[in-house]
Protein backbone atom coordinates (compact mmCIF):
# COMPACT_ATOMS: atom_id res chain seq x y z
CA UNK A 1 17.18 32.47 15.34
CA UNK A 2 18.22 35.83 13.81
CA UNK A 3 21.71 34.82 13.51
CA UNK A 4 20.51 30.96 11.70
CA UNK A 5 18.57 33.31 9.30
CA UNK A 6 21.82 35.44 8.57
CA UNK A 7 23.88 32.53 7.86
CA UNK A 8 21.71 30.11 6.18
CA UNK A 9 22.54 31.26 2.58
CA UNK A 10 25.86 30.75 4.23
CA UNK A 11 25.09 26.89 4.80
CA UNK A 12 23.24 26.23 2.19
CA UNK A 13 26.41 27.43 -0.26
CA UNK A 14 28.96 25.25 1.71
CA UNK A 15 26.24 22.27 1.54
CA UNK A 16 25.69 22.34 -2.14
CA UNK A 17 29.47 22.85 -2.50
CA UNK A 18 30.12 19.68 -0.51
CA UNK A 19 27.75 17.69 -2.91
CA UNK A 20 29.40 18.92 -6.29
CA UNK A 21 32.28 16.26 -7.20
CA UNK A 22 35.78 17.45 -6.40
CA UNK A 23 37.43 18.84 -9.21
CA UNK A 24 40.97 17.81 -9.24
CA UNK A 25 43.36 20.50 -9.25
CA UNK A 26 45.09 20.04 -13.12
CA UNK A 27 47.79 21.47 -13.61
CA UNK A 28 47.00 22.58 -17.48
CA UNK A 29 49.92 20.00 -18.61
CA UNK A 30 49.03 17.12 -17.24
CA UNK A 31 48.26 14.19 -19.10
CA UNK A 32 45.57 10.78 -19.15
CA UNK A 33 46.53 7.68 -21.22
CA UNK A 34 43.12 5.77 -21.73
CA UNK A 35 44.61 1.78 -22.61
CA UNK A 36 41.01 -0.11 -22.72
CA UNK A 37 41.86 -3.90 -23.47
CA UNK A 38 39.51 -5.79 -25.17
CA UNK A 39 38.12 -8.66 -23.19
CA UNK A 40 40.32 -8.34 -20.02
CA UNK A 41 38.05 -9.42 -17.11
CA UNK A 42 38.80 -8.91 -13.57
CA UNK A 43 39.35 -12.51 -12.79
CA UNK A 44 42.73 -12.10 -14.46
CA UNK A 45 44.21 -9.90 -12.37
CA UNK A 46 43.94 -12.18 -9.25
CA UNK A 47 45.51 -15.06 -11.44
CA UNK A 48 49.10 -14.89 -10.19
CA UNK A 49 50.16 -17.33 -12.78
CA UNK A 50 49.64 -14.33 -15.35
CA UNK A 51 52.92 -12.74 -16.31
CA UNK A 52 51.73 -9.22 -16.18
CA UNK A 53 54.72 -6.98 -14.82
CA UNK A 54 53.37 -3.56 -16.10
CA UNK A 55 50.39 -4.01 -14.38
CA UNK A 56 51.40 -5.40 -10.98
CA UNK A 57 53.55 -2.51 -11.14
CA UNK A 58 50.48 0.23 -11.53
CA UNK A 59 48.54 -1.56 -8.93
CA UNK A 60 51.53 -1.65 -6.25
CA UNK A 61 51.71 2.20 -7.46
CA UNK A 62 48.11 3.11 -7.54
CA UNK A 63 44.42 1.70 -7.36
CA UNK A 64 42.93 -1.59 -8.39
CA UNK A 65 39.14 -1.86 -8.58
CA UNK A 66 37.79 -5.86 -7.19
CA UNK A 67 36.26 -5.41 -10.55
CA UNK A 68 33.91 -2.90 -12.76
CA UNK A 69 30.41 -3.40 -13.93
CA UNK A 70 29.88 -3.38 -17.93
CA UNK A 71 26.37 -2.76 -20.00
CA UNK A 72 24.69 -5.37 -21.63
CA UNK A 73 25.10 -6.37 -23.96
CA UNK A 74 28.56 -7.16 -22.74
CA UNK A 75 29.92 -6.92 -26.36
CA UNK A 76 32.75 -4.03 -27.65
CA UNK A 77 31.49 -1.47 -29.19
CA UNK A 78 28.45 -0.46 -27.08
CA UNK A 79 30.84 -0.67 -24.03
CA UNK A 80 33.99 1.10 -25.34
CA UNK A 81 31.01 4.01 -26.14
CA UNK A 82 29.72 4.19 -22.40
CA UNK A 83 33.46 4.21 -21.74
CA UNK A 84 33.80 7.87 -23.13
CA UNK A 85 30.12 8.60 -22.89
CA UNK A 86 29.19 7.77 -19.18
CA UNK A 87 25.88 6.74 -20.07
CA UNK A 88 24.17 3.52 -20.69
CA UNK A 89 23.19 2.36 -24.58
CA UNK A 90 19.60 3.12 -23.82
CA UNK A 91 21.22 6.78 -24.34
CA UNK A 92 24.31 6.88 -26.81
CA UNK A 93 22.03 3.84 -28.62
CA UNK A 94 25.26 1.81 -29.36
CA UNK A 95 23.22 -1.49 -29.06
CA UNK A 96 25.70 -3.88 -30.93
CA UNK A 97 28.83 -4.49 -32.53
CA UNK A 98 26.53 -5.68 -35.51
CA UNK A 99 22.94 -4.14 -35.38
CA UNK A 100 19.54 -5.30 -37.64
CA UNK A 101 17.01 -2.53 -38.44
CA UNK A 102 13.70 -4.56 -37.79
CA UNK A 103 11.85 -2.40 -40.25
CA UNK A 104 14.34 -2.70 -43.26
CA UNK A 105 16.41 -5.79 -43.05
CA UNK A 106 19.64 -4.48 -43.15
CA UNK A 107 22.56 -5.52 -40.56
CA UNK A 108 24.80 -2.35 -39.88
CA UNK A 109 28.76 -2.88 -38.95
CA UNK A 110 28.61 -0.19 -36.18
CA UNK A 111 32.22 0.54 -36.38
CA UNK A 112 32.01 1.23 -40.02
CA UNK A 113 29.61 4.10 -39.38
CA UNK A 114 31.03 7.51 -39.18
CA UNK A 115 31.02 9.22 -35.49
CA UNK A 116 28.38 11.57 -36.13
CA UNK A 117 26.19 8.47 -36.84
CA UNK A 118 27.51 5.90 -34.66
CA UNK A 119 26.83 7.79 -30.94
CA UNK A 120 24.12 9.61 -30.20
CA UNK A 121 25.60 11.81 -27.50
CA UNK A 122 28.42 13.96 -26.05
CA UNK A 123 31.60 11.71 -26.06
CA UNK A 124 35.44 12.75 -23.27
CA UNK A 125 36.54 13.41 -26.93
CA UNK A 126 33.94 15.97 -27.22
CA UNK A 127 34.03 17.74 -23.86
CA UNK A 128 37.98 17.35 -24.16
CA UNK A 129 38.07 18.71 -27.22
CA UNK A 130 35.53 21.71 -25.93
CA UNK A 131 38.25 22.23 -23.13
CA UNK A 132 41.16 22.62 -25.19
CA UNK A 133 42.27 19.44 -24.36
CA UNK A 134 44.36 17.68 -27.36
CA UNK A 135 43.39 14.11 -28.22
CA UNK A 136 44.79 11.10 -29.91
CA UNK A 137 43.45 7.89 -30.34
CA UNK A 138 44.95 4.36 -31.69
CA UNK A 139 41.71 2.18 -32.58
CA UNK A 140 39.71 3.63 -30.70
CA UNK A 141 36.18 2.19 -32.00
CA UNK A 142 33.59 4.56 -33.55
CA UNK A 143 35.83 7.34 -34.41
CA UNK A 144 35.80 7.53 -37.96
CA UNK A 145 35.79 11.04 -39.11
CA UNK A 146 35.59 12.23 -35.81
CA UNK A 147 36.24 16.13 -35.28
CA UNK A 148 37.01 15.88 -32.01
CA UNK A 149 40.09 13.69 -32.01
CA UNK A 150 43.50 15.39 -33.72
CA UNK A 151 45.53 12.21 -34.39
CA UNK A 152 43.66 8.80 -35.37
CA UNK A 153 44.52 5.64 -36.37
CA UNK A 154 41.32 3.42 -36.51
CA UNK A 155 41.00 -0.28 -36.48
CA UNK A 156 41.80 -2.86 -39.25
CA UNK A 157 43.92 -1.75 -42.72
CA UNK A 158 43.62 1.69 -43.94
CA UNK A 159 42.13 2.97 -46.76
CA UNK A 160 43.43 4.78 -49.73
CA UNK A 161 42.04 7.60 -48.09
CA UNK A 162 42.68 7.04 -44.40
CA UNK A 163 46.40 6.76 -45.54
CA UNK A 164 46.31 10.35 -46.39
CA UNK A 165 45.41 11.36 -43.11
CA UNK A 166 47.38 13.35 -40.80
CA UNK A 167 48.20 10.24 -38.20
CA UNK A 168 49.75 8.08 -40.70
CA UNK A 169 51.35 10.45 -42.84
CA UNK A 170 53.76 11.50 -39.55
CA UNK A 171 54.79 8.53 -38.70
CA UNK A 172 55.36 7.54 -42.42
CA UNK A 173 57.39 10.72 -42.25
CA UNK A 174 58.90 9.67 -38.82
CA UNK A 175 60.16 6.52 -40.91
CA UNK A 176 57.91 4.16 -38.81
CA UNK A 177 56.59 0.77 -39.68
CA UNK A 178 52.96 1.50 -40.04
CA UNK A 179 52.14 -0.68 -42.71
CA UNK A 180 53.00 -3.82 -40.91
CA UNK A 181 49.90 -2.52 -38.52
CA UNK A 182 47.81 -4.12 -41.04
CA UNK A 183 50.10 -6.95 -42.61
CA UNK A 184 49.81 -8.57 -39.31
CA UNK A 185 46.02 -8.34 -39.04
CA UNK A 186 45.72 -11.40 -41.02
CA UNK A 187 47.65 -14.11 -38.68
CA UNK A 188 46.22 -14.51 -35.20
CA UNK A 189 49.36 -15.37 -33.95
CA UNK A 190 50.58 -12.07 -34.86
CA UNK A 191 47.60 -10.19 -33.14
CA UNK A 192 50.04 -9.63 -29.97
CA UNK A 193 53.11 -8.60 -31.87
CA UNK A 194 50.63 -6.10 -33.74
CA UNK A 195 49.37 -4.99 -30.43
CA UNK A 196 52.92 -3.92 -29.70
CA UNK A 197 53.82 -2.10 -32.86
CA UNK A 198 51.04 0.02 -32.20
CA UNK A 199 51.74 0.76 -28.79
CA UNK A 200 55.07 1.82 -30.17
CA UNK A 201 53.34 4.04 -32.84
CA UNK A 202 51.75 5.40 -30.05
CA UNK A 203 54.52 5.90 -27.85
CA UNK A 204 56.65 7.66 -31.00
CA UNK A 205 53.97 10.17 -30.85
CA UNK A 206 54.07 10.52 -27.21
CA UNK A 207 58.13 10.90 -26.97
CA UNK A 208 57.50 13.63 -30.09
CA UNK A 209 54.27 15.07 -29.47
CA UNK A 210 52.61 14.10 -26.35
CA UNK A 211 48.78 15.01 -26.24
CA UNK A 212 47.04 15.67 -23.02
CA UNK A 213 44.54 12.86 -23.63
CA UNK A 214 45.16 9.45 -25.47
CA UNK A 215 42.89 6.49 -25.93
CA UNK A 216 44.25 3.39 -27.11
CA UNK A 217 42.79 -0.20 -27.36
CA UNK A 218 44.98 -3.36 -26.91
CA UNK A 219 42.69 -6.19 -29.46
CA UNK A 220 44.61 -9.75 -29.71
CA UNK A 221 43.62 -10.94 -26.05
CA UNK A 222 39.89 -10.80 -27.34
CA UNK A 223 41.06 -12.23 -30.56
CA UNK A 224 42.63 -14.73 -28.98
CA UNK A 225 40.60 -16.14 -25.90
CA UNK A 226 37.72 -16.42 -28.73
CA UNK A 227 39.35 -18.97 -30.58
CA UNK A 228 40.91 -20.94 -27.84
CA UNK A 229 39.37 -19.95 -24.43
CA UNK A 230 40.72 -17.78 -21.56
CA UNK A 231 42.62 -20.84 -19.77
CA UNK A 232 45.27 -21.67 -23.36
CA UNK A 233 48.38 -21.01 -23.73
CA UNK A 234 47.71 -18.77 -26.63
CA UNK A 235 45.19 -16.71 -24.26
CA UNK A 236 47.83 -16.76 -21.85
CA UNK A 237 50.44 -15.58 -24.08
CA UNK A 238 48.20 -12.94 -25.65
CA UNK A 239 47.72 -11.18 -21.79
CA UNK A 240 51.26 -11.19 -21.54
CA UNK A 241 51.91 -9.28 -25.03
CA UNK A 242 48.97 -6.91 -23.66
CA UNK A 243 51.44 -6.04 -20.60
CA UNK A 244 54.17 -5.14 -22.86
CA UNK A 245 52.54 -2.99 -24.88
CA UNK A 246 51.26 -1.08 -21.43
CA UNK A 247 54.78 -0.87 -20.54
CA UNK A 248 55.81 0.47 -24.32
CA UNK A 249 53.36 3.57 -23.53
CA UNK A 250 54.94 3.63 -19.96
CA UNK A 251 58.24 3.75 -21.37
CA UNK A 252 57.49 6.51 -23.41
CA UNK A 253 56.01 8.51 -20.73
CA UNK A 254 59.29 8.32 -18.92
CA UNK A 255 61.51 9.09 -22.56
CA UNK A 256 59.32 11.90 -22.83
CA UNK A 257 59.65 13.25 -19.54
CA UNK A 258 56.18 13.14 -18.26
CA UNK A 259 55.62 10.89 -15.72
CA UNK A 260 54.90 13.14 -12.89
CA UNK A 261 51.77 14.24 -14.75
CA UNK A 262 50.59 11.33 -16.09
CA UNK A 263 47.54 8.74 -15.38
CA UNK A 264 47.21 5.55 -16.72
CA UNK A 265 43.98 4.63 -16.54
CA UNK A 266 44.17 0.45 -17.65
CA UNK A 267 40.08 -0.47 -18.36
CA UNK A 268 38.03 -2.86 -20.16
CA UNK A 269 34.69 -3.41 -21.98
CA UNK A 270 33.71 -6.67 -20.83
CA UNK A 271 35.30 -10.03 -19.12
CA UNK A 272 34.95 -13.52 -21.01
CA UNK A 273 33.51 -16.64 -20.47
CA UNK A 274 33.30 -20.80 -21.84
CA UNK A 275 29.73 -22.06 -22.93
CA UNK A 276 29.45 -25.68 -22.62
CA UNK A 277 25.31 -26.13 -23.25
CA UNK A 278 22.71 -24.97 -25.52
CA UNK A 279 18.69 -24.69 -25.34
CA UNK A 280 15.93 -24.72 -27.76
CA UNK A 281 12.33 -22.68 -27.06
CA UNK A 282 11.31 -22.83 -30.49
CA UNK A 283 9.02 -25.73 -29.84
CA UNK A 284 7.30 -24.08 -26.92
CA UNK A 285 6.31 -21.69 -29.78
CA UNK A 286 3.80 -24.44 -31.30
CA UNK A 287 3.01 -25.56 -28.40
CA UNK A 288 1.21 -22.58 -27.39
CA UNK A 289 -0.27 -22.06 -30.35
CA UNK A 290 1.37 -18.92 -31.24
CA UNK A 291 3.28 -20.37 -34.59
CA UNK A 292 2.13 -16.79 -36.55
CA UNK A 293 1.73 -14.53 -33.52
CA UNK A 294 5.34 -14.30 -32.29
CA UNK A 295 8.60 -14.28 -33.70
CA UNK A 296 12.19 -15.38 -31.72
CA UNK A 297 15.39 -13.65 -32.57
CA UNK A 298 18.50 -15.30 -31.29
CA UNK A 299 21.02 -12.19 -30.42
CA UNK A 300 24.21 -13.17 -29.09
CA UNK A 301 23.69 -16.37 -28.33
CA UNK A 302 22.05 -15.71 -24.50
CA UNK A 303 19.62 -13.45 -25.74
CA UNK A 304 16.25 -14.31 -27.56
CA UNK A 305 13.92 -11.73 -28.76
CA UNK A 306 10.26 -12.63 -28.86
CA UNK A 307 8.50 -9.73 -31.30
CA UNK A 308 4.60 -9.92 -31.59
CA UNK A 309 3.59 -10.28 -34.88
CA UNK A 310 0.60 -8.12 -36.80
CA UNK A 311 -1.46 -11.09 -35.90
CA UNK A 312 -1.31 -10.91 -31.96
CA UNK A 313 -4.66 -10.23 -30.30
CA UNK A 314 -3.64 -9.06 -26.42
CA UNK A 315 -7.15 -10.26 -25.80
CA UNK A 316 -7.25 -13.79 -27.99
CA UNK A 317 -3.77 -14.26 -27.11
CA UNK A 318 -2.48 -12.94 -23.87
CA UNK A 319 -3.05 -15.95 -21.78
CA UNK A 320 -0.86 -18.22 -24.51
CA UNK A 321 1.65 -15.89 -24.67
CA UNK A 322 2.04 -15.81 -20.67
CA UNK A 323 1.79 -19.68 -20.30
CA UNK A 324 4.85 -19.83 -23.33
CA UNK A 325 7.15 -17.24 -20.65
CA UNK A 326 5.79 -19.45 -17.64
CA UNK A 327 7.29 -22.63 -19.57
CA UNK A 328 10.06 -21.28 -20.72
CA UNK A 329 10.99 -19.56 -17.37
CA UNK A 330 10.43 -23.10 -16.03
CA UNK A 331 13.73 -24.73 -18.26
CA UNK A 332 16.88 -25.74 -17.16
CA UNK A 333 19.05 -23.16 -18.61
CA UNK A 334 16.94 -20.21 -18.51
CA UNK A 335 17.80 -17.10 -16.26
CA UNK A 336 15.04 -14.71 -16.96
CA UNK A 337 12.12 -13.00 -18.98
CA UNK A 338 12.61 -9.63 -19.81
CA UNK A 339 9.37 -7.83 -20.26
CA UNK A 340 8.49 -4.38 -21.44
CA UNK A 341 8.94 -2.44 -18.60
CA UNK A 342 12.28 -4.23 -17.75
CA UNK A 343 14.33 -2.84 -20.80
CA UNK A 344 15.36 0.55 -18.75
CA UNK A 345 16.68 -1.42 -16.03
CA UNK A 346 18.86 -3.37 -18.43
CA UNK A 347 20.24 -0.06 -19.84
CA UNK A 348 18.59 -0.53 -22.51
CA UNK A 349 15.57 1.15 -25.18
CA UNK A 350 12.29 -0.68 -25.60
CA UNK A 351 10.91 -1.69 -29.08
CA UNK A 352 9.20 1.16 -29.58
CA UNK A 353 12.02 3.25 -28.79
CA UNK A 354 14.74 2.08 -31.38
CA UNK A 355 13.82 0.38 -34.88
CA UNK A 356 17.23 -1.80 -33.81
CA UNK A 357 15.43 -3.38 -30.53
CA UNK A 358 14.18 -7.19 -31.97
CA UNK A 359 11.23 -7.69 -30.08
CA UNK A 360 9.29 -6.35 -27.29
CA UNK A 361 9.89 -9.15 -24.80
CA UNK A 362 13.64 -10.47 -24.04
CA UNK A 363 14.52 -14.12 -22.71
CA UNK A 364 18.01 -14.53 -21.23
CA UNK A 365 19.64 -18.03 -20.63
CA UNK A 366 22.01 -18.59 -17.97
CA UNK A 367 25.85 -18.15 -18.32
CA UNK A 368 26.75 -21.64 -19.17
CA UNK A 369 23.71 -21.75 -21.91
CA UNK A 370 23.38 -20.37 -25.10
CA UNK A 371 19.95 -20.78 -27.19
CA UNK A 372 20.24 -22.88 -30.60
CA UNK A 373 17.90 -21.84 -33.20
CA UNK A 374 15.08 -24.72 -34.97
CA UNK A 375 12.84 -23.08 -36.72
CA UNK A 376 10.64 -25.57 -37.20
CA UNK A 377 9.97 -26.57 -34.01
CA UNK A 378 10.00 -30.02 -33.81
CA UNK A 379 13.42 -30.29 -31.65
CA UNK A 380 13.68 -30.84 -27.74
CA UNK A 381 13.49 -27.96 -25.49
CA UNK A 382 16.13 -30.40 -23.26
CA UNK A 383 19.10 -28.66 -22.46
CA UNK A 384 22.34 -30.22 -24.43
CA UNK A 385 26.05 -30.11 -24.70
CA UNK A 386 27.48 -28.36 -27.41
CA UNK A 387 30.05 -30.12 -29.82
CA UNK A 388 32.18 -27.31 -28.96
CA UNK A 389 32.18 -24.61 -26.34
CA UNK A 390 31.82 -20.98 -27.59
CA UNK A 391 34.77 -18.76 -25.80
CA UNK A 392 33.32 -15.07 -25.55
CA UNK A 393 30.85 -12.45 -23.82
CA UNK A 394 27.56 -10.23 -24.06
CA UNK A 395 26.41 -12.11 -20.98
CA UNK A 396 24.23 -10.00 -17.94
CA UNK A 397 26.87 -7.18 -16.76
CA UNK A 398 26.29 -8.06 -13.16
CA UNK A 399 27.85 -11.57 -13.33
CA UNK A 400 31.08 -12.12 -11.96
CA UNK A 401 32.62 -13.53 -15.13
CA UNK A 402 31.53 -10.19 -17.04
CA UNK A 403 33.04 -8.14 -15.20
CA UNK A 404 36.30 -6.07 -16.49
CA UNK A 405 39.63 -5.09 -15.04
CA UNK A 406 40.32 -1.57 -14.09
CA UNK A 407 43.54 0.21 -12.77
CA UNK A 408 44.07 3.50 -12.26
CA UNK A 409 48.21 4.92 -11.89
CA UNK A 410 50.06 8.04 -11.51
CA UNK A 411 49.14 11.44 -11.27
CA UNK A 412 46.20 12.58 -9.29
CA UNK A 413 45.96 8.49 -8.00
CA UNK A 414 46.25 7.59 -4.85
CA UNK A 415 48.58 4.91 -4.14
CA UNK A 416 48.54 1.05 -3.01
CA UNK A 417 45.06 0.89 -2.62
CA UNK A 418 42.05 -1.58 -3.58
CA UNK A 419 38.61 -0.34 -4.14
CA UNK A 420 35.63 -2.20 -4.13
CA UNK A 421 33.34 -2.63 -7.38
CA UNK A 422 32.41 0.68 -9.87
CA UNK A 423 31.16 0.86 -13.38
CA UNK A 424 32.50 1.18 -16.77
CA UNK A 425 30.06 4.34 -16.48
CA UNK A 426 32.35 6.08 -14.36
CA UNK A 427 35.34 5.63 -16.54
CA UNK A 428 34.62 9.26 -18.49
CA UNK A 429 34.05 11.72 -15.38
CA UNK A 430 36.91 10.76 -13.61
CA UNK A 431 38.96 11.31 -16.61
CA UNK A 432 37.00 14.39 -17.23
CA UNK A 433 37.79 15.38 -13.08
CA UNK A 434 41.54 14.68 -13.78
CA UNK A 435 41.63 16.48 -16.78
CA UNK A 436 40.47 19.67 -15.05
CA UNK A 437 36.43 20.11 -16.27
CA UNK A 438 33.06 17.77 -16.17
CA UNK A 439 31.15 15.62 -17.68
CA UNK A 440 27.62 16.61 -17.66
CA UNK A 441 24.31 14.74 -18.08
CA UNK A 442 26.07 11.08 -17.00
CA UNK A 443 24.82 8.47 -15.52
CA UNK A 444 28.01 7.70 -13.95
CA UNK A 445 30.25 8.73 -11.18
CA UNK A 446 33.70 10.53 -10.14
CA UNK A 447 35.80 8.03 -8.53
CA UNK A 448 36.39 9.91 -5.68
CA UNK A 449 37.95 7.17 -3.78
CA UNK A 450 40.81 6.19 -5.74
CA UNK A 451 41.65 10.02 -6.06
CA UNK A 452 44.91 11.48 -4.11
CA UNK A 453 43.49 13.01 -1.21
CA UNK A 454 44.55 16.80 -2.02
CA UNK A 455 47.32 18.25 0.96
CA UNK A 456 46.38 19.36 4.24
């Protein structure tokens, strides 16, 4: 017993130390390219019909996840921010692409917002930037006037202003076609070609100035698969440009002489989906007698908000408000009610918590279902088919058809191997691991199993 007592600070230390994430051993010039593409689910990746040579390639060379798990809402800007954030948007409160502040009316472009207003906590770009770690980023949402990153080029045409910034004047300088970045915004059929220029932007910088991080984010196969649906030719098409401009930026690793310490980590922010029916609950509003003591708020098209108005009694009106969830629970078409204490599970803040939250009570159709707004009333609650599908996402993050792609290549990866399902949540730590430091207070995970196992 003597000799336990001796050695148990001993095995306590070597405990603890087995618990703590691995740190992977960087090499202080190694480098992470961060390519999210918009609206690339899983799904995709098993579709052999795809033309996607770049990232067969990375998988035969390194790890592909069966698929990872978004947030919800599965929409672009609050999962690009758990992306570099590890947390869910009940904690960097990116709730939207477009938010409504309940109290004043107003309908915020998140994007538009500078950094310092748009997340609410510690970003990669942050603890990179802490670390010494140089960052560039090629629309990248939410990283307007952001001190952390060195070289920017943000989404959509530049400003007067944003012209004047570092990142466009070099490659102005460098003689490259920048301006055509935002000619080609305007023609959809373009979005792929624009895709690519930027890639090579990016991979000008790399070949000149490489910097140990870079985030860029492919946008015309969203773009795309909205207008015509994930199964076109267009959409098709549009998945193919994405691979070439991957394998612009993996060209450019290889110019610059940096492939040996270089990941490519290929994620996404959400998969995609058809809608073929819709659903109206407005009437089970009069119904119940609750015309003036509830409100709905369609969000997304599978999300309605029900927000008790001034006039609710709990007492008066508790057992109307429970018989309107029990009927609309009971509809073809409807997945689930959300109630109060079921926010936090959804990642999410409750009403009381955030002024951007619609209502204290959430009702989610199913995937094939969106809800149709009558604000009258005096519609059928039957479930219909839509003139015309809706092609998108910001459906539950644990359905299949949400799910996004991920790959991970290259330095620090190990290699031919398939890993089961992870989270978008995990994306930022694992950078953070390969990159040499941590990220603290996450809610997600190092990858440890698609990490090289270090020599014996």
């Amino acid at each position: 017993m003597a000799i336990i007592r001796r050695l148990f600070p001993y095995i306590c230390a070597v405990v603890l130390l087995a618990l703590v994430p691995r740190i992977h051993a960087a090499a202080n010039d190694n480098f992470v390219i961060l390519i999210s593409v918009d609206g690339a689910p899983a799904y995709h990746l098993r579709n052999e019909e795809l033309l996607l040579p770049n990232m067969r390639e990375l998988i035969r060379n390194g790890v592909w996840s069966e698929g990872s798990q978004t947030v919800f809402p599965s929409m672009t800007l609050p999962s690009h921010t758990t992306l570099i954030t590890g947390v869910s948007p009940r904690v960097h409160r990116t709730l939207g692409n477009r938010v409504k502040n309940r109290k004043t009316g107003e309908v915020i472009n998140v994007d538009r917002l500078p950094r310092a207003e748009s997340i609410q906590t510690t970003t990669l770009f942050d603890a990179a930037k802490r670390n010494g770690i140089s960052i560039a980023t090629f629309r990248w949402p939410q990283t307007k006037g952001d001190p952390s990153v060195d070289f920017n080029i943000l989404l959509g045409a530049p400003t007067e202003e944003e012209r004047k910034e570092p990142a466009w004047v070099f490659l102005q300088q460098q003689g490259f076609p920048i301006d055509m970045y935002a000619t080609w915004e305007k023609d959809i059929a373009l979005r792929g070609a624009k895709d690519v220029l930027l890639a090579e932007a990016a991979a000008h910088l790399i070949r000149k100035n490489p910097h140990r991080l870079t985030a860029f984010r492919v946008v015309a196969q969203d773009s795309v698969q909205h207008a015509f649906g994930t199964g076109h030719y267009m959409s098709k098409a549009a998945v193919t440009s994405t691979d070439a401009a991957i394998g612009v930026l993996r060209k450019a690793v290889r110019d610059a002489g940096i492939e040996d310490r270089t990941t490519f980590i290929v994620a996404a922010d959400h998969g995609f989906t058809s809608v073929t029916h819709s659903i109206n609950i407005h009437p089970l509003v009069k119904q119940h007698g609750l015309q003036d003591r509830i409100k709905l708020y369609e969000s997304g098209g599978w999300i309605t908000y029900v927000e008790l108005q001034p006039s609710f009694d709990a007492k008066r009106d508790g057992a109307a408000l429970n018989a309107f969830f029990a009927a609309a629970q009971a509809l073809e078409g409807i997945e689930r009610v959300v109630k109060p204490e079921g926010f936090h599970g959804l990642g999410l803040p409750r009403y009381e918590e955030d002024e951007h939250i619609l209502g204290q009570y959430m009702i989610i159709s199913d995937i094939d279902t969106h809800f149709r707004r009558d604000l009258d009333g005096s519609g059928s609650t039957a479930r219909e088919l839509m003139k015309e599908p809706y092609h998108g996402h910001g459906y539950l993050p644990t359905h299949p058809l949400m799910r996004p792609w991920l790959v991970l290549s290259g330095y620090g990866i190990a290699k031919g191997k398939k890993i089961g399902h992870v989270r978008n949540h995990d994306v930022a730590p694992t950078i953070a691991n390969l990159l040499g430091f941590q990220m603290k207070d996450v809610e997600g995970r190092v990858i440890e199993e698609a990490l090289q196992a270090p020599p014996q």
